[in-house]
Protein backbone atom coordinates (compact mmCIF):
# COMPACT_ATOMS: atom_id res chain seq x y z
CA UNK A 1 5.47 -13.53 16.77
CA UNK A 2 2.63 -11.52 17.13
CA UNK A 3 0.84 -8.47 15.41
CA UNK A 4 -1.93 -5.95 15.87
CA UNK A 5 -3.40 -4.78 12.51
CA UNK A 6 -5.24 -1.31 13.13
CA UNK A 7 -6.54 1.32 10.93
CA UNK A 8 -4.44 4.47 11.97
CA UNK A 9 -6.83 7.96 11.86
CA UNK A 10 -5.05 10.40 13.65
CA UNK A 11 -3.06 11.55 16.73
CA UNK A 12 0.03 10.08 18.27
CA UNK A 13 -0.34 6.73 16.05
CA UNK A 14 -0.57 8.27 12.78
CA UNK A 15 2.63 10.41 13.46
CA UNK A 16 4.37 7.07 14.63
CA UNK A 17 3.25 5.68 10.82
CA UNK A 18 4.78 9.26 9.50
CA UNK A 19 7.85 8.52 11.44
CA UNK A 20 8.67 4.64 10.53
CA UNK A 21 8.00 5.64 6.52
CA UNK A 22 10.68 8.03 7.34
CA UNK A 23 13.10 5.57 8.38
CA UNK A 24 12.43 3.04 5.63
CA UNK A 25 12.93 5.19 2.94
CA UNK A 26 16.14 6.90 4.87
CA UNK A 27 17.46 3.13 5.04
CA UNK A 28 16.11 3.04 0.71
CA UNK A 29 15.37 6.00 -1.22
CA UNK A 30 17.30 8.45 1.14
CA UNK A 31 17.59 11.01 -2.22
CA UNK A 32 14.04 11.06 -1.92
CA UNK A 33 13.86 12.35 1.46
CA UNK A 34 16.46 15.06 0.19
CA UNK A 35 14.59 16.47 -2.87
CA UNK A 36 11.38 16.57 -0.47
CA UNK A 37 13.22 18.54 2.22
CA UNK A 38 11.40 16.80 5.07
CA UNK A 39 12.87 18.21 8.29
CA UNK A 40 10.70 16.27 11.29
CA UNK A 41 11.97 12.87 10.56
CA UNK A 42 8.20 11.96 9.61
CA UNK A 43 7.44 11.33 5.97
CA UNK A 44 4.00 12.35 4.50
CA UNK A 45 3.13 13.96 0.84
CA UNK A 46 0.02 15.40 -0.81
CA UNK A 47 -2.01 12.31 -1.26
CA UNK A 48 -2.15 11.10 2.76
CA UNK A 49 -5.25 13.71 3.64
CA UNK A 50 -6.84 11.60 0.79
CA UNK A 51 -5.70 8.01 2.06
CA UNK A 52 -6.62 4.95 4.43
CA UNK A 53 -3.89 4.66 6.65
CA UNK A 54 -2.65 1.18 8.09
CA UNK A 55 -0.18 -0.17 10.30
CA UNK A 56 0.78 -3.47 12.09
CA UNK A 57 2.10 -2.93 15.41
CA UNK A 58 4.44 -5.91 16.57
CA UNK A 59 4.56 -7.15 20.16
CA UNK A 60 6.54 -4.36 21.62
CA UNK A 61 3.90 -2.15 20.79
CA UNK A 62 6.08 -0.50 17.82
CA UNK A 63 4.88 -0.02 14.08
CA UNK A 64 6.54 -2.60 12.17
CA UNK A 65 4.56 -2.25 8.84
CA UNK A 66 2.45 0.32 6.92
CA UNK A 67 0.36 0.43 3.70
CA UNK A 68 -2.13 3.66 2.72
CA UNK A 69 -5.03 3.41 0.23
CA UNK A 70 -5.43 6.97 -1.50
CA UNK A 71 -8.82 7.29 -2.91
CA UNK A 72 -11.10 9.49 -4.20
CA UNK A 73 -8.03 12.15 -4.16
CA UNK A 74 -8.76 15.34 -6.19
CA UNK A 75 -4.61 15.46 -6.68
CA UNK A 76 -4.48 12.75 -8.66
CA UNK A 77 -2.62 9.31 -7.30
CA UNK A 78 1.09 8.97 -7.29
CA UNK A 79 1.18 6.22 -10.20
CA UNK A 80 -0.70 8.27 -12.90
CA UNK A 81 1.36 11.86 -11.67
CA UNK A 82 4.90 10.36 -12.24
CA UNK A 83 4.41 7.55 -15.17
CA UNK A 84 2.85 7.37 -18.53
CA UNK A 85 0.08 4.75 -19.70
CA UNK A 86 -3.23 4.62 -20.62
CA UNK A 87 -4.96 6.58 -18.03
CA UNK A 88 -8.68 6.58 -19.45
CA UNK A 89 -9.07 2.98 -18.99
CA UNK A 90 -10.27 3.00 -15.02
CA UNK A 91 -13.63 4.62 -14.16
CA UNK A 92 -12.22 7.15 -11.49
CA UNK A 93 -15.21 6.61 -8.83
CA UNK A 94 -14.08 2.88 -8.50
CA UNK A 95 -10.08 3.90 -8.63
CA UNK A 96 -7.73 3.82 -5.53
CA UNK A 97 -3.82 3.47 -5.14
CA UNK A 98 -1.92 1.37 -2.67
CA UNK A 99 1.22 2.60 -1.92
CA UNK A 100 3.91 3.36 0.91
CA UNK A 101 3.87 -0.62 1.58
CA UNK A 102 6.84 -0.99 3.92
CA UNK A 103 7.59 -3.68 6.73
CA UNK A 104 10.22 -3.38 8.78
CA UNK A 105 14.07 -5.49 7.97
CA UNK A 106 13.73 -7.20 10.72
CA UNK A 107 10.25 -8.62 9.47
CA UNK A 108 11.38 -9.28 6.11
CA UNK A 109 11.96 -13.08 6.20
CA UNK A 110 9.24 -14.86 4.03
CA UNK A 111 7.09 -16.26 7.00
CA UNK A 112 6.66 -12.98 9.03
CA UNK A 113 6.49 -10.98 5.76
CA UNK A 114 3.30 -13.51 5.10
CA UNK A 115 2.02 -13.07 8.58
CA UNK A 116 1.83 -8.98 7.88
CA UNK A 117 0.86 -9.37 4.13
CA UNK A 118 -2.07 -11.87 4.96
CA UNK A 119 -3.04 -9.16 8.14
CA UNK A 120 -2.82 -6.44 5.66
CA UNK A 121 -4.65 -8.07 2.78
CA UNK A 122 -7.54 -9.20 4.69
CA UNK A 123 -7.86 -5.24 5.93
CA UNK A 124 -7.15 -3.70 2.47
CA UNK A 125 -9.43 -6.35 0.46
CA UNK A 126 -12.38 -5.18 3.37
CA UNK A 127 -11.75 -1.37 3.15
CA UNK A 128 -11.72 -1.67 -1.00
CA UNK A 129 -15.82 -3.51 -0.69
CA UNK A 130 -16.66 -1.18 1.88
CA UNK A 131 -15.93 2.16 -0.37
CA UNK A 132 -16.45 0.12 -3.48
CA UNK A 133 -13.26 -0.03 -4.80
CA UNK A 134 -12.84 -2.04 -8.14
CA UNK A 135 -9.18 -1.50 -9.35
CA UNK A 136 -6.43 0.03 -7.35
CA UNK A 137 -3.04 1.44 -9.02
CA UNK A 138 0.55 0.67 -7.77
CA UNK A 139 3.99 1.59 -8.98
CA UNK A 140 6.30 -1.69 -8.39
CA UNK A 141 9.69 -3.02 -8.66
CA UNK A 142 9.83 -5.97 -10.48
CA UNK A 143 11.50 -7.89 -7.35
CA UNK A 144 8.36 -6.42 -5.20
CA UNK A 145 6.28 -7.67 -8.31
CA UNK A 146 7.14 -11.45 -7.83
CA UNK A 147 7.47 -11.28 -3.91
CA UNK A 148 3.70 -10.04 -3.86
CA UNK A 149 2.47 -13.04 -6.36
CA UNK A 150 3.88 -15.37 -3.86
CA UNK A 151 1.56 -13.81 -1.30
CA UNK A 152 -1.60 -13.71 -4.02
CA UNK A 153 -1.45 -10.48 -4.65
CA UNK A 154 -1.39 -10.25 -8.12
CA UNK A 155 -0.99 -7.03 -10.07
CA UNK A 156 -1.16 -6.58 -13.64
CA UNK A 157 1.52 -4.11 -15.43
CA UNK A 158 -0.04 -1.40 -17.23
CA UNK A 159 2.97 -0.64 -19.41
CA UNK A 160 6.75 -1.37 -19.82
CA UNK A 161 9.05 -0.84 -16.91
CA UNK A 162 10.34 3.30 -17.14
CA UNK A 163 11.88 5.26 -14.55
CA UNK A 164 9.71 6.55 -11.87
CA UNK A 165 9.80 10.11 -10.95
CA UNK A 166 11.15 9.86 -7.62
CA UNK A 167 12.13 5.95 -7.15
CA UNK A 168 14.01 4.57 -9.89
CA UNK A 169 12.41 1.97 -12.56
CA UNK A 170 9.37 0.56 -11.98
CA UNK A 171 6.35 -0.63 -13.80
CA UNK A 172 2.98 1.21 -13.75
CA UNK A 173 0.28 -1.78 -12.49
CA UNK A 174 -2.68 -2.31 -11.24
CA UNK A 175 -4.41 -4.64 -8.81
CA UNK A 176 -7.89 -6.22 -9.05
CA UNK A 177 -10.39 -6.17 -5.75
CA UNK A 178 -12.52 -8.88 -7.71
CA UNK A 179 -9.36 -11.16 -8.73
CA UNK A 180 -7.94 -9.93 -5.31
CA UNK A 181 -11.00 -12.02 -3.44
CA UNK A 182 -10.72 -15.05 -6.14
CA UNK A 183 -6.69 -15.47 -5.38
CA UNK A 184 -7.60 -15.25 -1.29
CA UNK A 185 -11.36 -17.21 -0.83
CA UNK A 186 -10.77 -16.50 2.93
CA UNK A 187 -10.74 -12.91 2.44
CA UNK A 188 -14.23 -13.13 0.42
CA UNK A 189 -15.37 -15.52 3.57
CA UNK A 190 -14.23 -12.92 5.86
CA UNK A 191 -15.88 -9.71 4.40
CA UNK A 192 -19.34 -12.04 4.13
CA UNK A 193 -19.42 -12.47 7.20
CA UNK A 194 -18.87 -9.72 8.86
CA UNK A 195 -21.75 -7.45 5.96
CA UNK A 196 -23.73 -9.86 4.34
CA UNK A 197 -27.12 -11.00 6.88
């Protein structure tokens, strides 16, 4: 199995991300997709003009997987808008959120979920350095929680589990670009080479 891992701007690709968000949360959250009387079959919100967009594209040339990075959003980030902790504790210059982190079902056996997640990671951890990221904000099941330490991506909860505006309970966390690099030594090889002379 084989995957592309692309930074999606604009045009035909970006609409394809729009579209497969749509059908994963149709498949989980369909409610969601109710209250925010999305018509098009293509699922965007407030905070994607504000966001790095990414997708893996499998070998039949279809998206498979998606992950945004909001940042530097004058609306706010989703995490801080729908749950309550200590907000003042991030410097908001060096804040970011990762969110809409989807793979396809049929991708979601532990090997090809670690084939995306290490494609994704290495393109995330890169994209946080290059707009000097430092902490980046994510609102996570506690299943997703544990699946993601398995990978190294460790996030730290923020405060007690509570229910989540839109998506049930979940606990307000936040990930580390410096611990991020410490977990993964590859990715810290990867992003040397390719800025440091």
């Amino acid at each position: 199995m084989s995957f592309t891992f692309l930074e999606v701007k604009e045009g035909d690709l970006l609409k394809q991300v729009y579209a497969f968000r749509y059908k994963i949360l149709s498949e989980i959250y369909p409610e969601y997709l109710k209250i925010s009387n999305l018509y098009d079959n293509e699922e965007h919100d407030k905070y994607d003009p504000y966001a790095v967009h990414f997708a893996a594209i499998d070998d039949k040339d279809q998206v498979c997987a998606t992950l945004r990075l909001i940042y530097n959003s004058p609306v706010g980030y989703p995490t801080e808008n729908s749950m309550h902790f200590n907000k003042e504790i991030f410097s908001r210059d060096k804040l970011a959120e990762m969110s809409r982190i989807f793979v396809d079902a049929k991708y979601r056996d532990l090997k090809t979920t670690k084939i995306i997640i290490e494609g994704a990671k290495k393109f995330m951890y890169s994209k946080m350095k290059e707009l000097g990221i430092e902490y980046s904000y994510g609102s996570l099941e506690k299943a997703f929680l544990r699946l993601l330490k398995i990978y190294k991506v460790h996030y730290h909860t923020l405060a007690e589990q509570q229910l989540h505006d839109l998506f049930g309970f979940r606990y307000p966390c936040v990930l580390y670009t410096q611990q991020l690099g410490e977990d993964n030594p590859e990715l810290i090889r990867y992003w040397e080479k390719r800025h440091v002379m």
